[in-house]
C-alpha atoms as a PDB file:
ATOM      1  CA  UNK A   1      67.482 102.621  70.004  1.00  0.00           C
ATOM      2  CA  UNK A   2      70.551 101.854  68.211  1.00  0.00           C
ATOM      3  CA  UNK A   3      72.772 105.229  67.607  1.00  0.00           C
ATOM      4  CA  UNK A   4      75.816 103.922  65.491  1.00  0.00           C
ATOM      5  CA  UNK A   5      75.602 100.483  63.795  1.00  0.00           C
ATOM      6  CA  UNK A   6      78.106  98.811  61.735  1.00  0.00           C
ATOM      7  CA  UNK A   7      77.410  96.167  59.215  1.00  0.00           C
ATOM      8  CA  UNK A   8      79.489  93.747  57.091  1.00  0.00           C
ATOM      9  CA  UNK A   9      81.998  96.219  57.146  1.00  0.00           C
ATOM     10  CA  UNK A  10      85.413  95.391  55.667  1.00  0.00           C
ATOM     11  CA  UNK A  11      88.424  97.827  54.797  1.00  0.00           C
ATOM     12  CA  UNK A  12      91.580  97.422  52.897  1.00  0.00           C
ATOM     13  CA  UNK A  13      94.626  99.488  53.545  1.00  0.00           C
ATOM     14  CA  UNK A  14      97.755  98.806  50.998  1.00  0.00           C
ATOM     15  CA  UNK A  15      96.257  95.934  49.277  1.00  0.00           C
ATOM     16  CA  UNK A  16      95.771  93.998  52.378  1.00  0.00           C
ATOM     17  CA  UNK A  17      92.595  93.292  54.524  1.00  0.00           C
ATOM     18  CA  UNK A  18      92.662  94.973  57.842  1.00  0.00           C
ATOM     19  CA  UNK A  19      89.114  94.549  58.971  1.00  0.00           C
ATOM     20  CA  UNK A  20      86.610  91.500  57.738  1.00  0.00           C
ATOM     21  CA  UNK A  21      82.737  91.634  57.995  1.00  0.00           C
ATOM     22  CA  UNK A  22      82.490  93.803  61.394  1.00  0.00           C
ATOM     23  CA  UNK A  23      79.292  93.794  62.626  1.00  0.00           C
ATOM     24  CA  UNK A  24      78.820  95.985  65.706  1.00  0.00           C
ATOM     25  CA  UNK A  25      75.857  98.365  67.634  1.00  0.00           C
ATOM     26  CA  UNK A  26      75.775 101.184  69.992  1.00  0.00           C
ATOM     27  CA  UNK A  27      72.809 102.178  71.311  1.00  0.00           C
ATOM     28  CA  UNK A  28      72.213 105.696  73.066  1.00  0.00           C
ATOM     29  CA  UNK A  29      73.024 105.791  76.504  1.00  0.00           C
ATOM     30  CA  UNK A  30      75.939 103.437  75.944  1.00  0.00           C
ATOM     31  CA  UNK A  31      79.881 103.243  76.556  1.00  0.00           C
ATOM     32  CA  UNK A  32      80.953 100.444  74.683  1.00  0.00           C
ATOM     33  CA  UNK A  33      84.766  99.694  74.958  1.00  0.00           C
ATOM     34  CA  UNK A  34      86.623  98.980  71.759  1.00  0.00           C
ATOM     35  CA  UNK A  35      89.446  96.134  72.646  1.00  0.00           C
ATOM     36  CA  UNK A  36      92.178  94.468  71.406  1.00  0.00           C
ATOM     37  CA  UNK A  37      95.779  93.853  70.434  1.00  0.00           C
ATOM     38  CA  UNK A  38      97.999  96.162  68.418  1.00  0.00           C
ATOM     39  CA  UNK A  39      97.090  96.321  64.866  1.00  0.00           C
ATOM     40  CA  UNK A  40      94.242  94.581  65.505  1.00  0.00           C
ATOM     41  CA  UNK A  41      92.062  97.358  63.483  1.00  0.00           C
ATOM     42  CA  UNK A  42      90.583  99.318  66.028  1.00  0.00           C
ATOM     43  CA  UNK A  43      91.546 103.040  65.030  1.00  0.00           C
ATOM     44  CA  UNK A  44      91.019 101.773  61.514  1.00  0.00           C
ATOM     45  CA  UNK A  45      87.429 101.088  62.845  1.00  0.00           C
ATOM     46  CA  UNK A  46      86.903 104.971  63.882  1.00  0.00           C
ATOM     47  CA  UNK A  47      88.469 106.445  60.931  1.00  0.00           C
ATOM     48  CA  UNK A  48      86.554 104.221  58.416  1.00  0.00           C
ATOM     49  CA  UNK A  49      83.188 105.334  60.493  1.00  0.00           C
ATOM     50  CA  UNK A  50      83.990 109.097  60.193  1.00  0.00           C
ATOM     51  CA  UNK A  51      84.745 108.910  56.717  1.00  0.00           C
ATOM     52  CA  UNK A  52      88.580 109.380  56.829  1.00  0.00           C
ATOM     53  CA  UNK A  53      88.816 105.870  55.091  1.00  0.00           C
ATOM     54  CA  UNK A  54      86.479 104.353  52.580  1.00  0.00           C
ATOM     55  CA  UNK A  55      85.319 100.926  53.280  1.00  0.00           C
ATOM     56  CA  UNK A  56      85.900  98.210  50.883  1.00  0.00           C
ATOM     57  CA  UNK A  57      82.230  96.426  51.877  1.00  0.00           C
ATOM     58  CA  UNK A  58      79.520  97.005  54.346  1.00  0.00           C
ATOM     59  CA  UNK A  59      77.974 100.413  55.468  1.00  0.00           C
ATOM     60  CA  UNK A  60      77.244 102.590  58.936  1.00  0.00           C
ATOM     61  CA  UNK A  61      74.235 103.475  59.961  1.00  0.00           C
ATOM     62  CA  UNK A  62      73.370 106.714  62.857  1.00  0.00           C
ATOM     63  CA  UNK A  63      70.073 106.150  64.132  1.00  0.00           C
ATOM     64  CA  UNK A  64      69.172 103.640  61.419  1.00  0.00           C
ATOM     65  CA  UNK A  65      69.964 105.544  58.585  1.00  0.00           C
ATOM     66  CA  UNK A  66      72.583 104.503  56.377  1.00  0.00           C
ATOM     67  CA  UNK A  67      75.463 106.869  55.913  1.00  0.00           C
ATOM     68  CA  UNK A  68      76.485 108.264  52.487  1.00  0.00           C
ATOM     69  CA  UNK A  69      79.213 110.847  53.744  1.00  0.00           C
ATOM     70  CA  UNK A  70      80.047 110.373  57.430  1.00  0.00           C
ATOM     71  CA  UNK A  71      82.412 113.338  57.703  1.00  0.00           C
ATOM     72  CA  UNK A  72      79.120 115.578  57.847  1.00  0.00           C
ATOM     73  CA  UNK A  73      77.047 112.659  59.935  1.00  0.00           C
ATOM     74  CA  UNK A  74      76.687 114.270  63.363  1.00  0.00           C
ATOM     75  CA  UNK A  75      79.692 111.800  64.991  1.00  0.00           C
ATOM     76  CA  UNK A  76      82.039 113.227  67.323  1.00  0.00           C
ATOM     77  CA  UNK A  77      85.390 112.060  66.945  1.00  0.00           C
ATOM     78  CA  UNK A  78      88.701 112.114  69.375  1.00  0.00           C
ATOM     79  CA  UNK A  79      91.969 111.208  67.659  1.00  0.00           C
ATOM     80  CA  UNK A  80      95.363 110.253  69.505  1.00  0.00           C
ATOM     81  CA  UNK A  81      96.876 113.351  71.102  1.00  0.00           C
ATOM     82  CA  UNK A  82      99.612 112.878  68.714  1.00  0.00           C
ATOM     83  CA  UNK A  83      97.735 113.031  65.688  1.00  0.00           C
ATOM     84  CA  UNK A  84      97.140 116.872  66.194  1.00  0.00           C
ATOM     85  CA  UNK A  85      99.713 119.774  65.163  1.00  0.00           C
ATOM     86  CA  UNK A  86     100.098 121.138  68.778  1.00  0.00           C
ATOM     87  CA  UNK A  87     102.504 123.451  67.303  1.00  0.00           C
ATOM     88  CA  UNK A  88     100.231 125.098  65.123  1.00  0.00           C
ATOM     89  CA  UNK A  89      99.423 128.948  66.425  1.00  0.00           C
ATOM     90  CA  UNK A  90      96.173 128.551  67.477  1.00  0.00           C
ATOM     91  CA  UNK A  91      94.508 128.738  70.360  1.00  0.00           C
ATOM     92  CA  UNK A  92      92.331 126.609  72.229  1.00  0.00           C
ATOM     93  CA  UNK A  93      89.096 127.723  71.488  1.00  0.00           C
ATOM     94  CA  UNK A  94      89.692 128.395  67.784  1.00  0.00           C
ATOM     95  CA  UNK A  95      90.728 124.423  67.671  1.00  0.00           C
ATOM     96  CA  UNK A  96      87.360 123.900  69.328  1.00  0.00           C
ATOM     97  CA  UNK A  97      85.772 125.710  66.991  1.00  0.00           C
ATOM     98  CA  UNK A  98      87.314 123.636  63.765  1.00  0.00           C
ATOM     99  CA  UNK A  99      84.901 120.728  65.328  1.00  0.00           C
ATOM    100  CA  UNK A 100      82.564 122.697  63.527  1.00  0.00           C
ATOM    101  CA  UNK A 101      83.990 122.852  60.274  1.00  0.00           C
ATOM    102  CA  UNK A 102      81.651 119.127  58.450  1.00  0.00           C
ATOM    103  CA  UNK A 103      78.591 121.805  59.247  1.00  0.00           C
ATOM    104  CA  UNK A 104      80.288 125.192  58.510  1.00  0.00           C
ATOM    105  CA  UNK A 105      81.899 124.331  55.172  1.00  0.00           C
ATOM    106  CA  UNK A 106      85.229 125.634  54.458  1.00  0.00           C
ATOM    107  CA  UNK A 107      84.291 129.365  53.310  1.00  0.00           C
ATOM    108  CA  UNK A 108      81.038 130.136  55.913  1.00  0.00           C
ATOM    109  CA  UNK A 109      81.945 132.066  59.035  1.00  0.00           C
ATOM    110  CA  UNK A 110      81.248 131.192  62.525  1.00  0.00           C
ATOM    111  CA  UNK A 111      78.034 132.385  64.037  1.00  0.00           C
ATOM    112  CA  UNK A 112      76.573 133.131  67.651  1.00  0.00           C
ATOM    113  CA  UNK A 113      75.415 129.536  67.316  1.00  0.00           C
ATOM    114  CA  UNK A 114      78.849 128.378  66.586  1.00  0.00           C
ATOM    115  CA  UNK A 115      80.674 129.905  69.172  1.00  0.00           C
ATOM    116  CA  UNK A 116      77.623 128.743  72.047  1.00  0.00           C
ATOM    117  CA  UNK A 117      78.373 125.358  70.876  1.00  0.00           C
ATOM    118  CA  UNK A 118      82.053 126.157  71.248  1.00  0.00           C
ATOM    119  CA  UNK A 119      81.442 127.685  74.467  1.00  0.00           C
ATOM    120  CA  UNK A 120      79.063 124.633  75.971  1.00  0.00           C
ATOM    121  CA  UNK A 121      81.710 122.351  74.691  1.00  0.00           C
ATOM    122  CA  UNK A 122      85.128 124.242  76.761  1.00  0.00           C
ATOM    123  CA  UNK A 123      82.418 124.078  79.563  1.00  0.00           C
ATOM    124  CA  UNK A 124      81.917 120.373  79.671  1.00  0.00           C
ATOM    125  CA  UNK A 125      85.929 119.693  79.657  1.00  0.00           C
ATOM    126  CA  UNK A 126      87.000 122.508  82.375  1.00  0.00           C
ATOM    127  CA  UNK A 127      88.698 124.693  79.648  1.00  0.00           C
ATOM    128  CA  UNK A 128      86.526 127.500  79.532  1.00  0.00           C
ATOM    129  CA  UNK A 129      89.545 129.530  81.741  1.00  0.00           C
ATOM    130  CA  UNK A 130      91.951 128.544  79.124  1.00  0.00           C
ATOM    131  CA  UNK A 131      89.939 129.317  76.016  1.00  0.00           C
ATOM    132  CA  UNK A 132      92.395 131.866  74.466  1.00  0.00           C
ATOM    133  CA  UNK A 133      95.762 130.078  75.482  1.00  0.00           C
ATOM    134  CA  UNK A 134      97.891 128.835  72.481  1.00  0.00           C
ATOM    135  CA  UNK A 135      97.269 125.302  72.387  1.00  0.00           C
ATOM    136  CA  UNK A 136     101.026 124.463  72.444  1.00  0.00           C
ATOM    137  CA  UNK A 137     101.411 125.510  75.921  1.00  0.00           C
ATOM    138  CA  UNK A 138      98.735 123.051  77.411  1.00  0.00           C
ATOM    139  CA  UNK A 139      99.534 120.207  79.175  1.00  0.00           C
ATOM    140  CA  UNK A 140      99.097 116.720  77.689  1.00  0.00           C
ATOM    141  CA  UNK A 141      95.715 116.373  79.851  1.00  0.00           C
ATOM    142  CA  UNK A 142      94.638 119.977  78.865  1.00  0.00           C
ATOM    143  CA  UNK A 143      95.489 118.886  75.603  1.00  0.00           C
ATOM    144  CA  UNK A 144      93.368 115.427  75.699  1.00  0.00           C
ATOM    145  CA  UNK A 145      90.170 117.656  76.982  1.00  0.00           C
ATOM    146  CA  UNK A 146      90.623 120.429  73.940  1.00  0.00           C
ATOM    147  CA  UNK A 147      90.358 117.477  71.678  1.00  0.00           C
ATOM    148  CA  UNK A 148      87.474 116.336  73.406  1.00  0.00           C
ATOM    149  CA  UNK A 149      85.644 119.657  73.277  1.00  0.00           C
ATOM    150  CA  UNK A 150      86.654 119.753  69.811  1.00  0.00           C
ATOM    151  CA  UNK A 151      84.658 117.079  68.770  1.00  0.00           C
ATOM    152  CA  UNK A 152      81.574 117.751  71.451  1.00  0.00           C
ATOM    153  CA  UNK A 153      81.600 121.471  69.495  1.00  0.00           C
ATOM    154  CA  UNK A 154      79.796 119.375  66.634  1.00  0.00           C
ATOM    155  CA  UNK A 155      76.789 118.135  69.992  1.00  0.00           C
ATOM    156  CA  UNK A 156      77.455 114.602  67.939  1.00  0.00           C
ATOM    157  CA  UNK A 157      74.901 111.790  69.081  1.00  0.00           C
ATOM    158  CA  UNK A 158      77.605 109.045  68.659  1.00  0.00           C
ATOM    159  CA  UNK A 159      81.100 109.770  70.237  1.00  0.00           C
ATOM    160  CA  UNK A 160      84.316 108.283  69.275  1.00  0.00           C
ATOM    161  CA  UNK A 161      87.395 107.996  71.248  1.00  0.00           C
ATOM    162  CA  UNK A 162      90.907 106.563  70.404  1.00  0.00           C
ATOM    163  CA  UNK A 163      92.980 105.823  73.555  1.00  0.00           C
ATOM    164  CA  UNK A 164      91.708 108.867  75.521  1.00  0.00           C
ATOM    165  CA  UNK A 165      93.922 108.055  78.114  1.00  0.00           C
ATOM    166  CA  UNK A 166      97.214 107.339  77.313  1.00  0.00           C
ATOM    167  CA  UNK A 167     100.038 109.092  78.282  1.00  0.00           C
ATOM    168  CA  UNK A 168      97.665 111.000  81.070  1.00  0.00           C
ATOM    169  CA  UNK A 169      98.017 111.094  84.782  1.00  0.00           C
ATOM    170  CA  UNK A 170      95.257 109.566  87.429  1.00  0.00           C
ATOM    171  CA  UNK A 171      93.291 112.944  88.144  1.00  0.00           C
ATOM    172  CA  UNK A 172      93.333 113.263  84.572  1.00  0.00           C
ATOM    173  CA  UNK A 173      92.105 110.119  83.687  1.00  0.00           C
ATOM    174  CA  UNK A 174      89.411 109.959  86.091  1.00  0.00           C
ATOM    175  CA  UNK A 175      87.988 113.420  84.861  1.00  0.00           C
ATOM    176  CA  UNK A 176      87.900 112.391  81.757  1.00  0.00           C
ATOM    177  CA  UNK A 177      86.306 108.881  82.538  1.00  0.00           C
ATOM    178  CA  UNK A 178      83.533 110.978  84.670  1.00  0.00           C
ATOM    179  CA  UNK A 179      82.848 113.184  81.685  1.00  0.00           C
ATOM    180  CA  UNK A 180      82.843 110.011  79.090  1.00  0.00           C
ATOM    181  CA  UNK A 181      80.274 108.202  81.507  1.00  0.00           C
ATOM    182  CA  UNK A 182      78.421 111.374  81.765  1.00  0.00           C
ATOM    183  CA  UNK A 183      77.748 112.083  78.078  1.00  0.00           C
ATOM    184  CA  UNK A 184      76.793 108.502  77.844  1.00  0.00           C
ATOM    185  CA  UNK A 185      74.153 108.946  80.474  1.00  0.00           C
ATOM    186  CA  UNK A 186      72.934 112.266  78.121  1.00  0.00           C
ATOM    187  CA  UNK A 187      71.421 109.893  75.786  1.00  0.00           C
ATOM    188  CA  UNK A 188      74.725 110.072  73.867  1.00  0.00           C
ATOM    189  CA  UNK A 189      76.594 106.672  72.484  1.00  0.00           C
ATOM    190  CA  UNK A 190      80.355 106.261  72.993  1.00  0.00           C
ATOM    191  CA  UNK A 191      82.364 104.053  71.219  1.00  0.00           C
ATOM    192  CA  UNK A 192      86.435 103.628  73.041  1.00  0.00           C
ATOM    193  CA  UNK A 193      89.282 101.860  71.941  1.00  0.00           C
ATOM    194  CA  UNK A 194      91.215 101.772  74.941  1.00  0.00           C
ATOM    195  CA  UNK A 195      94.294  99.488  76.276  1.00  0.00           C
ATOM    196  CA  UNK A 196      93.332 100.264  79.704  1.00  0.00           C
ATOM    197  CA  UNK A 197      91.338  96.344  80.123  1.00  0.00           C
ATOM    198  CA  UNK A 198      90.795  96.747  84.066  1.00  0.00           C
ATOM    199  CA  UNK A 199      89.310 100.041  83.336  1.00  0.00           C
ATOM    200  CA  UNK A 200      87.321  98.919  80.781  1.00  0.00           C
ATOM    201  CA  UNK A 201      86.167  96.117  82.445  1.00  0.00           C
ATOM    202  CA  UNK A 202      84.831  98.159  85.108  1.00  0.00           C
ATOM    203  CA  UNK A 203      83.436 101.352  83.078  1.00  0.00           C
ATOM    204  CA  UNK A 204      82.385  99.756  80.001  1.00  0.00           C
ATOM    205  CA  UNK A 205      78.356  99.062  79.983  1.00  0.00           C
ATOM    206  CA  UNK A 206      79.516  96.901  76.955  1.00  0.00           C
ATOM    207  CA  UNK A 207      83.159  95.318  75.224  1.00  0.00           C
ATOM    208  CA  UNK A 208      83.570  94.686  71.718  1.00  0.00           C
ATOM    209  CA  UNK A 209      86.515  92.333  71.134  1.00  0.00           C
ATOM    210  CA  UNK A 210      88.130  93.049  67.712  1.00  0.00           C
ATOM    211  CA  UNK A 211      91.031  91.500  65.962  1.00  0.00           C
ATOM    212  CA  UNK A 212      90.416  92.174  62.310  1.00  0.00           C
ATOM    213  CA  UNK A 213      86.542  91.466  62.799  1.00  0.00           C
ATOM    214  CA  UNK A 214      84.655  91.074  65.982  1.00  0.00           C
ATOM    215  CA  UNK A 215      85.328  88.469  67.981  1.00  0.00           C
ATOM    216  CA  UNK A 216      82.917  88.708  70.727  1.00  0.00           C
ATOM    217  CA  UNK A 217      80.692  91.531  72.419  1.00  0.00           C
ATOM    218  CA  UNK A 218      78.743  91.338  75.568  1.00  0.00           C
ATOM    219  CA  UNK A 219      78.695  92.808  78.614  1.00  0.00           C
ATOM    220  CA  UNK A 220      82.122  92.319  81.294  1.00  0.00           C
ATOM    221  CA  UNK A 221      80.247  89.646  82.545  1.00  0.00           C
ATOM    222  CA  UNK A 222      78.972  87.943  79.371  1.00  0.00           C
ATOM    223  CA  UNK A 223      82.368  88.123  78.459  1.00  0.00           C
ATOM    224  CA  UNK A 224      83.879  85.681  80.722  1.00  0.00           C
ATOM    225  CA  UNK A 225      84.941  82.663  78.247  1.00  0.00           C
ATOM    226  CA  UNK A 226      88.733  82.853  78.534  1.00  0.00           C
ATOM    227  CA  UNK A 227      88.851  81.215  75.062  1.00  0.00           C
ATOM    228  CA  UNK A 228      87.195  84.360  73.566  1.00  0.00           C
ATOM    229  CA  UNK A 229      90.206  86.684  75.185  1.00  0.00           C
ATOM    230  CA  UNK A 230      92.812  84.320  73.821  1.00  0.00           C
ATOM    231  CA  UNK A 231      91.067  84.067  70.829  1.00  0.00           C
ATOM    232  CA  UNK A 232      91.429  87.684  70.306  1.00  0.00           C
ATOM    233  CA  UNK A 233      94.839  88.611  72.130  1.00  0.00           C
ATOM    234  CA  UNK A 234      96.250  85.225  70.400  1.00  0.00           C
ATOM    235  CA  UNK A 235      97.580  84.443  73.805  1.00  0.00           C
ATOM    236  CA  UNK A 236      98.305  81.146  75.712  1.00  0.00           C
ATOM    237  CA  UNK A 237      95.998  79.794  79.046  1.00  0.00           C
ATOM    238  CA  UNK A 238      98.838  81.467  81.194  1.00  0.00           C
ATOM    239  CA  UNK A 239      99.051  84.780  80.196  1.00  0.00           C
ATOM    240  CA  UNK A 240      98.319  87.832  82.992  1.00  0.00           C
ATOM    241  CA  UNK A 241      95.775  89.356  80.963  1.00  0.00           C
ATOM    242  CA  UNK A 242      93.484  86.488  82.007  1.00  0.00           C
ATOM    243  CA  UNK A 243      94.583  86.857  85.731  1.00  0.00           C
ATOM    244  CA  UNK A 244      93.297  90.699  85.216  1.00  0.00           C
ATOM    245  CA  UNK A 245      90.029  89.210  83.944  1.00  0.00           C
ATOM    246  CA  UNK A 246      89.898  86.946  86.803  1.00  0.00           C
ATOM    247  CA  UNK A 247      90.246  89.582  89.388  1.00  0.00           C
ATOM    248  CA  UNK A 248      87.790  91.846  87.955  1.00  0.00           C
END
């Protein structure tokens, strides 16, 4: 069953086009890897589909049913680290809990409910020890898995990610890669824009190619055309990033 579909979408930012007639699906049970080159519209992608942009065309759909205000349709999202205020006097827990905000409203109170879903979430990430630290004493790892609890805290069917692992060591990264693959084997779908191509091509059940629309999407090994890579990176027959897709 398809979780999060995307259809004819197109979004303009500052008068100009930056994404044209994307047409993508994830279906439950699904990691689908979100690649491409810089400014090639992928975090514009996962902000348009959780309502922080408005698109100029085209509509989403979660489980089939088209979406009229996606900040309260149950998708999880994970922002760059540095798109957070880690200097902000809060601690961790409390930032889980603002995952919950699209359901609470801004005036409601948390309930038991609330804080279990809070609780469930810290568990999944391996913060539950750290759940009353100030969240500007975490490390950038401990930081990446807050924001990831964060949006679990909302149990989302559809999971976004944007460059989860950036900036994080190895033991980091593979914990987190564990947990992604995990909550896609929960029935969950996860959509990842990620740099990380080797990675990708080894994780991913699925890759979506995007510059400005899609390009291509198939699985690694549907994707082996080295036209469709240069077609998307906009790079010549020599380039390394084909030797990577060689060797993988």
């Amino acid at each position: 069953m398809t979780a999060l579909g995307v259809e004819s979408l197109s979004v303009e930012l500052g008068g100009r086009l930056v994404l044209t007639d994307v047409d993508l699906a994830v279906d439950k049970g699904e990691l689908v890897g979100l690649v491409g080159p810089n400014g090639a519209g992928k975090t514009t992608l996962l902000r348009t589909l959780v309502g922080l942009l408005h698109p100029r065309t085209g509509r989403v759909l979660v489980a089939d049913r088209p979406v009229r205000r996606p900040g309260r349709a149950e998708i999880g999202y994970v922002p760059q680290r540095h798109e957070f205020a880690w200097d902000f006097p809060i601690s961790v827990e409390n930032v889980v809990m603002t995952g919950r905000t699209g359901r609470l409203g801004l005036l409601r109170r948390p309930g038991v409910a609330d804080w279990e879903a809070v609780a469930e979430a810290l568990e999944l990430v391996r913060m539950t020890g750290l759940r009353t630290r100030p969240v500007g004493q975490l490390s950038g790892g401990q930081r990446q898995r807050v924001l990831v609890a964060r949006a679990l805290a909302l149990r989302p069917a559809v999971l976004l990610l944007d460059e989860p692992f950036t900036g994080l060591d190895m033991p980091t990264q593979e914990l987190l890669s564990e947990l992604v693959l995990s909550l896609a084997h929960e029935a969950r779908a996860v959509l990842m824009t990620t740099h990380d191509l080797p990675a990708a091509l080894y994780t991913c059940h699925r890759l979506a190619l995007l510059n400005r629309t899609i390009v291509a999407a198939g699985t690694p090994e549907q994707l082996r055309d080295e036209r469709l890579w240069m077609d998307t990176f906009g790079v010549g027959e020599h380039n390394p990033l084909l030797k990577i897709l060689k060797a993988t």
